[in-house]
C-alpha atoms as a PDB file:
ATOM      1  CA  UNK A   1       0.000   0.000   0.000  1.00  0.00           C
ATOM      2  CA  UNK A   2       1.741   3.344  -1.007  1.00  0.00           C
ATOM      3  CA  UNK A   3       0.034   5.828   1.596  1.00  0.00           C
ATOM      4  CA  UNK A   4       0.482   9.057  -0.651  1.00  0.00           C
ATOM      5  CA  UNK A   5      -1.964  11.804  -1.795  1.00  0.00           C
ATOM      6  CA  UNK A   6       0.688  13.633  -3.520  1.00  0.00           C
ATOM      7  CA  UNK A   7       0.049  16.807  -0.718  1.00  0.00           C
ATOM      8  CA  UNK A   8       0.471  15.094   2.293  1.00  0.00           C
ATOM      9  CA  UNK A   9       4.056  14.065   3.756  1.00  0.00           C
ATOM     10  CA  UNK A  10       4.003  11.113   6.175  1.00  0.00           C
ATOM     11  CA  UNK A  11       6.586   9.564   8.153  1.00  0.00           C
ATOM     12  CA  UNK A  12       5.628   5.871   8.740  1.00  0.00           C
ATOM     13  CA  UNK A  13       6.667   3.801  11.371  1.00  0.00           C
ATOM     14  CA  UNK A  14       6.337   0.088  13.181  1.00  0.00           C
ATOM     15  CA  UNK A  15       6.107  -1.277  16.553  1.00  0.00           C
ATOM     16  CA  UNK A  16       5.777  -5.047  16.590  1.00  0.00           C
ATOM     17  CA  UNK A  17       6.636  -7.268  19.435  1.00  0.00           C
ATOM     18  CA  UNK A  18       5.659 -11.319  19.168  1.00  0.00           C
ATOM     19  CA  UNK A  19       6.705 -14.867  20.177  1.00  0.00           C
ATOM     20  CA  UNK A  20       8.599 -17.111  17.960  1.00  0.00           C
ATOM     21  CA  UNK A  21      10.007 -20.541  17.971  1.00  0.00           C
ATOM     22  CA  UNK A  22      13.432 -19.988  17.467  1.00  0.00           C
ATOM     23  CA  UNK A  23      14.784 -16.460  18.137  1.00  0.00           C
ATOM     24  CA  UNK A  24      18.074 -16.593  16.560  1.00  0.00           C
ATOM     25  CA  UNK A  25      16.619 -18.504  12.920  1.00  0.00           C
ATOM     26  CA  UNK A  26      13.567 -15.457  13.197  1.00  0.00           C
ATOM     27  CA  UNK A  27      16.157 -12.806  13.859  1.00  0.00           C
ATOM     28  CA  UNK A  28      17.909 -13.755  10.336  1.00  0.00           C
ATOM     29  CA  UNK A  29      14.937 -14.499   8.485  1.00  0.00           C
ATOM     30  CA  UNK A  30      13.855 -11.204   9.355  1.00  0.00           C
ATOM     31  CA  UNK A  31      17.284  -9.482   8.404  1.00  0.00           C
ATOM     32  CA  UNK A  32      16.760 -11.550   5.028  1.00  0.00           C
ATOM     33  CA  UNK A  33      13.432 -10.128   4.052  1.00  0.00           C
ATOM     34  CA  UNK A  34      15.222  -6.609   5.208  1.00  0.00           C
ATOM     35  CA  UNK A  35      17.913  -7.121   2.777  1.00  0.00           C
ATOM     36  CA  UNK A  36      16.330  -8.814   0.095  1.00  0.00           C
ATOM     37  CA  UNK A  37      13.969  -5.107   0.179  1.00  0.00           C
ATOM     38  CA  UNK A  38      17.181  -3.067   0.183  1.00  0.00           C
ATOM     39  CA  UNK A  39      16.380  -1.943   3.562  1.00  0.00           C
ATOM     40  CA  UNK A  40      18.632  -1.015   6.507  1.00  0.00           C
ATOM     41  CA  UNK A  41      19.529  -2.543   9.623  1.00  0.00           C
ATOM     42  CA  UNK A  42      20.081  -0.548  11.917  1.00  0.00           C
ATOM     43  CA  UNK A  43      20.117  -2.207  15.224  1.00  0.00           C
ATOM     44  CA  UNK A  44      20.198  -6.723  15.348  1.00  0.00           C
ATOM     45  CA  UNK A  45      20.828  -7.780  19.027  1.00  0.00           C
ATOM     46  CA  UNK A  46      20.283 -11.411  20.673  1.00  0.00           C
ATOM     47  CA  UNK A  47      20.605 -11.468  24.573  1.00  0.00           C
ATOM     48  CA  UNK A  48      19.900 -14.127  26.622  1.00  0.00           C
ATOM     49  CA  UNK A  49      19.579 -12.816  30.186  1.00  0.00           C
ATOM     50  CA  UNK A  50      19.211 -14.721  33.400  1.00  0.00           C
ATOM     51  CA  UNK A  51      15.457 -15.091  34.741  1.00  0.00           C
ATOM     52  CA  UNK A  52      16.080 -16.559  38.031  1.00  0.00           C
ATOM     53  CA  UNK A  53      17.364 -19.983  39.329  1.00  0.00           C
ATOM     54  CA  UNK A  54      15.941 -22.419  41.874  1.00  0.00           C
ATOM     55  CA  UNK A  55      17.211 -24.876  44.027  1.00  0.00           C
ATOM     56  CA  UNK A  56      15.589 -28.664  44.085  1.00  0.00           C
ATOM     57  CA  UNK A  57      17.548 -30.572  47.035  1.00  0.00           C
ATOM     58  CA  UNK A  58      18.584 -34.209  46.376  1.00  0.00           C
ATOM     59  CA  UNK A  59      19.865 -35.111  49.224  1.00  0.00           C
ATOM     60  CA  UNK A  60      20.972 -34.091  52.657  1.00  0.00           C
ATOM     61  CA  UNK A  61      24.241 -32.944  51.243  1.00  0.00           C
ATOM     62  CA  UNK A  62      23.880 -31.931  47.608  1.00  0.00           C
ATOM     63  CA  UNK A  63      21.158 -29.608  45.369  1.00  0.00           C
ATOM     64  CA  UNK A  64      20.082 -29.108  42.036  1.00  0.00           C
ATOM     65  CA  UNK A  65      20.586 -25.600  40.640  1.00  0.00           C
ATOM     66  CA  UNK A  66      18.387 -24.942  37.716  1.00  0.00           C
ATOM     67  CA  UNK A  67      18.951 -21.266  35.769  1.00  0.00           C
ATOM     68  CA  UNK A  68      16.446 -20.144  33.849  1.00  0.00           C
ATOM     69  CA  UNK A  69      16.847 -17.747  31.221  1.00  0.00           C
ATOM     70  CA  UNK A  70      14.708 -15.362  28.929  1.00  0.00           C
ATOM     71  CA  UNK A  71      15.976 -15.492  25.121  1.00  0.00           C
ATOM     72  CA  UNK A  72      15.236 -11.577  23.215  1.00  0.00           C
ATOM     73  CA  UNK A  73      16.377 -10.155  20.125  1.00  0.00           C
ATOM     74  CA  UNK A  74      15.597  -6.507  19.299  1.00  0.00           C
ATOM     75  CA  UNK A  75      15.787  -5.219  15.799  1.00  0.00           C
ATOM     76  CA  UNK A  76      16.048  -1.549  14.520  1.00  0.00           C
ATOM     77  CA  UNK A  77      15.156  -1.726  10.747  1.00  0.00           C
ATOM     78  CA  UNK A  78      14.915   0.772   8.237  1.00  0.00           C
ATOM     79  CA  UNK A  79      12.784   0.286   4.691  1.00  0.00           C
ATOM     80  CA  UNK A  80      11.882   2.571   1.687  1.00  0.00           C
ATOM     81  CA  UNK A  81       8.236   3.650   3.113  1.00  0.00           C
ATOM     82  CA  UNK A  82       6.724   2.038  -0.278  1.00  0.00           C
ATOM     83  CA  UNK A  83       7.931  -1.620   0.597  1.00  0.00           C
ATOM     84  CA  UNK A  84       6.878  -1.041   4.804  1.00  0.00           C
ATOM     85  CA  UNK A  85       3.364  -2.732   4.232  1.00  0.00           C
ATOM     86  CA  UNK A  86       5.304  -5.846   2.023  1.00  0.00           C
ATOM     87  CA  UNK A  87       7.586  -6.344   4.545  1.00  0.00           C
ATOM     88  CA  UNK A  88       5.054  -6.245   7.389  1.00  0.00           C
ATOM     89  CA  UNK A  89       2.871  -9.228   5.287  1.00  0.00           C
ATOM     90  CA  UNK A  90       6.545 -11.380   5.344  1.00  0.00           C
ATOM     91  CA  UNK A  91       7.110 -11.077   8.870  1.00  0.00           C
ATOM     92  CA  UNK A  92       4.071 -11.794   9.748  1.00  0.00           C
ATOM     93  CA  UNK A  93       4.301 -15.862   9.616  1.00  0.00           C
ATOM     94  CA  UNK A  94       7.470 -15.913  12.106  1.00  0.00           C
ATOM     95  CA  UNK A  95       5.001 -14.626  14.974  1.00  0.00           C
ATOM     96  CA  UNK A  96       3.716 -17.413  16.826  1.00  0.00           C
ATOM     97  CA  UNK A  97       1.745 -15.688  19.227  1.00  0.00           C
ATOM     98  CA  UNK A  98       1.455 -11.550  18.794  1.00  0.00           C
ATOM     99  CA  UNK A  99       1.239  -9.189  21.613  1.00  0.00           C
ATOM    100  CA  UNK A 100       1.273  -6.252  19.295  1.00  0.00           C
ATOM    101  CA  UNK A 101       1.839  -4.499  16.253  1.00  0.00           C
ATOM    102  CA  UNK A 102       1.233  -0.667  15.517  1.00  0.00           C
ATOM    103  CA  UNK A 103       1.579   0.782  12.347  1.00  0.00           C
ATOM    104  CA  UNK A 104       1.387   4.837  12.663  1.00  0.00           C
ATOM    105  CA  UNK A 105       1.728   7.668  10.074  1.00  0.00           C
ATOM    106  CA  UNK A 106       2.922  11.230  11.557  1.00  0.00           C
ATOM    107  CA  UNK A 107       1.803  14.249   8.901  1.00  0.00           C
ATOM    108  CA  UNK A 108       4.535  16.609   8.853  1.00  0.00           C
ATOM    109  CA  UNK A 109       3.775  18.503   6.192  1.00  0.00           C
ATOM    110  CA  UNK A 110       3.178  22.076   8.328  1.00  0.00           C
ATOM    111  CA  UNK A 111       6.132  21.427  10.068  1.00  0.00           C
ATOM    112  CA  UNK A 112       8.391  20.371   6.354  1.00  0.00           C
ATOM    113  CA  UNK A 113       6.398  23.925   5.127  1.00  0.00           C
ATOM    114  CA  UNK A 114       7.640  26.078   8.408  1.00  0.00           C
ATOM    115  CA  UNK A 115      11.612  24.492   8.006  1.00  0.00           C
ATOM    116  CA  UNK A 116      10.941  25.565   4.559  1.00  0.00           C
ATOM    117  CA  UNK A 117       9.608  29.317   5.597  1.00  0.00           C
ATOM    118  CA  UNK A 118      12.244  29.846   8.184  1.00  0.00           C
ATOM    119  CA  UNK A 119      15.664  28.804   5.619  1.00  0.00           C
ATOM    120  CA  UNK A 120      13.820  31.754   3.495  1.00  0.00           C
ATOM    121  CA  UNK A 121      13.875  33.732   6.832  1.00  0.00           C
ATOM    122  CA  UNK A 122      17.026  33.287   7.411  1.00  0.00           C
ATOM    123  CA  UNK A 123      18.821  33.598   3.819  1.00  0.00           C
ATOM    124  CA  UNK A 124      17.093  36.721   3.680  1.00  0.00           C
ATOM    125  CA  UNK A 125      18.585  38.305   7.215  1.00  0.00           C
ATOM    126  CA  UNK A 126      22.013  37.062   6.225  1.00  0.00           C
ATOM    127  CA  UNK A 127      22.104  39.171   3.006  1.00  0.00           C
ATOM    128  CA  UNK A 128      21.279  42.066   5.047  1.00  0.00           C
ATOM    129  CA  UNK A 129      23.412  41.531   7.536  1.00  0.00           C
ATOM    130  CA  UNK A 130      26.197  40.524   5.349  1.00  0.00           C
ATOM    131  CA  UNK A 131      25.329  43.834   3.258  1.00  0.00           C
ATOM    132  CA  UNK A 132      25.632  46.137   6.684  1.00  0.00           C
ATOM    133  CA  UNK A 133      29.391  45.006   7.661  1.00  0.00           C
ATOM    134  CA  UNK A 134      30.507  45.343   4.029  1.00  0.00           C
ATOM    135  CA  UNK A 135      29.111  48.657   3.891  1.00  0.00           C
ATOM    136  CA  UNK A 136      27.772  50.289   7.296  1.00  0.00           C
ATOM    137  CA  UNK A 137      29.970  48.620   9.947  1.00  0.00           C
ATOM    138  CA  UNK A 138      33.482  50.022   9.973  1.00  0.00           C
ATOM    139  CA  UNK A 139      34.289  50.205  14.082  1.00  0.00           C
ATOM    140  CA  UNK A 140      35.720  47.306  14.711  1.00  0.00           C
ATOM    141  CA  UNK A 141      32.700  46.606  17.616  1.00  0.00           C
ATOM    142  CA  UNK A 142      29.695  47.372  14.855  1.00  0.00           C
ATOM    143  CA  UNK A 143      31.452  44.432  12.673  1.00  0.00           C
ATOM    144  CA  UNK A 144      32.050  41.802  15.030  1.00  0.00           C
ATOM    145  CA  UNK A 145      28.737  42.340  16.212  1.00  0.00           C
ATOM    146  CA  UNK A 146      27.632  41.988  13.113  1.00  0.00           C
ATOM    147  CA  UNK A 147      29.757  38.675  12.390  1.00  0.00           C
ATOM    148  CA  UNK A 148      28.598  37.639  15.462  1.00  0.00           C
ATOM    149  CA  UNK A 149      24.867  37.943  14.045  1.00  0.00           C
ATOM    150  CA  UNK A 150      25.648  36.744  11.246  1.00  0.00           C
ATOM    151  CA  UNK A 151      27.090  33.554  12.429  1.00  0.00           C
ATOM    152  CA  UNK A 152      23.762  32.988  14.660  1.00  0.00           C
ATOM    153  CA  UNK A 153      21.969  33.297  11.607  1.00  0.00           C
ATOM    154  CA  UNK A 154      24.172  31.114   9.354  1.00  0.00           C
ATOM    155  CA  UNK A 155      23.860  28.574  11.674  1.00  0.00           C
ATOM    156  CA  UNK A 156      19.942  28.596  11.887  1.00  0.00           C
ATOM    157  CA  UNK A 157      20.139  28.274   8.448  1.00  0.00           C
ATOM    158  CA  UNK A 158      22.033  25.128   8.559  1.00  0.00           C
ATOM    159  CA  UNK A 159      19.776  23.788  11.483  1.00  0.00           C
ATOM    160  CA  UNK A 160      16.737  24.748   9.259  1.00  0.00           C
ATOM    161  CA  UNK A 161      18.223  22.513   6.582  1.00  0.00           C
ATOM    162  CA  UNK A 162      19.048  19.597   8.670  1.00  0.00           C
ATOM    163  CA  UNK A 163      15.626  19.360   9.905  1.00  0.00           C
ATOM    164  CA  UNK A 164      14.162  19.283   6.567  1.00  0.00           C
ATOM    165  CA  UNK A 165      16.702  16.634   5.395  1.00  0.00           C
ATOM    166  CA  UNK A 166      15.909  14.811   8.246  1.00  0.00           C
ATOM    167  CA  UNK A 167      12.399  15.114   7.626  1.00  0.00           C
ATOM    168  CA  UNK A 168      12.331  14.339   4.427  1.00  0.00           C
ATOM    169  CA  UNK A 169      14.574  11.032   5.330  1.00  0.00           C
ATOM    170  CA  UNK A 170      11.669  10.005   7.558  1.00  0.00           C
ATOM    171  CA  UNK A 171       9.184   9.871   4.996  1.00  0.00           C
ATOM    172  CA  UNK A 172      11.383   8.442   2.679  1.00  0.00           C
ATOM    173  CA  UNK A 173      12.480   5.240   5.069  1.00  0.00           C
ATOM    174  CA  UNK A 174       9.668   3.721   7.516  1.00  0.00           C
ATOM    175  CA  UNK A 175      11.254   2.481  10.713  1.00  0.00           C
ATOM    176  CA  UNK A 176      10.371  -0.592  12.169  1.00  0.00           C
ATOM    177  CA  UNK A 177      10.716  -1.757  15.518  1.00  0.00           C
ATOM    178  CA  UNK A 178      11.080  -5.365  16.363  1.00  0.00           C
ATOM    179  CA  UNK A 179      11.681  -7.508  19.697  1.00  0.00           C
ATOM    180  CA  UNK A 180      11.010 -10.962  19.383  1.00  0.00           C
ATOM    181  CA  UNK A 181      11.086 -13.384  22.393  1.00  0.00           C
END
């Protein structure tokens, strides 16, 4: 399903956690499908931490220790947003037992329009700063002032641009979320 109105900008994402049979064999069958998409992975981990243990006595002089342990693996995946509801439908067999899986769509096109609207902001102020210390500010106070402002509003500029990148990277890739126990 491509989730696009051609207006609308919508970062994707999914939450899934589920019970498999064998953790390790799901966590590469799921890093398969990932690859075979050209997705990302950012994040494959496989713990196996200790639950608890109990005793069992045998005999007046000896016990049985018994560990238990709790098996997880946690994936952070990354996928083009027009292959997220594919690869959703090919995970979907390794669950034997779901506790839940969330699908969400953020609209961020006001806030893509606003980054857009404040770069325009800010290229504008820097021309008229840069325009006041080449021609106004000769005491050496009135131009580093002036450098100084200009700096600020260089950098805003930047930060203006790396939100929109960002942005933009969000819609592009969906993010999935994965533990699997």
């Amino acid at each position: 399903t491509i989730n696009d109105d051609g207006i609308h900008k919508l970062i994707r994402a999914a939450n899934m956690r589920f019970k498999v049979k064998d953790i390790p064999k799901a966590t590469y069958s799921i890093e398969q499908i990932i690859i075979r998409h050209n997705g990302l992975i950012m994040e494959s981990s496989i713990k196996n931490n200790s639950k608890y243990t109990s005793t069992i006595d045998i005999s007046k002089d000896s016990a049985l220790l018994i560990h238990h342990y709790d098996l997880t693996s946690n994936l952070q995946l990354r996928v083009h947003n027009s292959k997220l509801d594919t690869i959703l439908k090919e995970i979907a067999p390794l669950a034997v037992e779901i506790d839940y899986r969330t699908v969400t769509a953020k609209d961020v096109t006001f806030q893509l329009l606003a980054e857009k609207l404040k770069k325009e902001r800010m290229a504008k102020k820097q021309k008229r700063i840069s325009s006041a210390i080449d021609n106004k500010g000769r005491r050496l106070n009135d131009v580093m002032d002036a450098e100084n402002s200009l700096d600020y509003a260089l950098e805003q500029e930047d930060n203006a641009k790396l939100s929109a990148y960002k942005m933009n990277d969000d819609i592009e890739y969906s993010t999935i979320s994965i533990q699997l126990y």
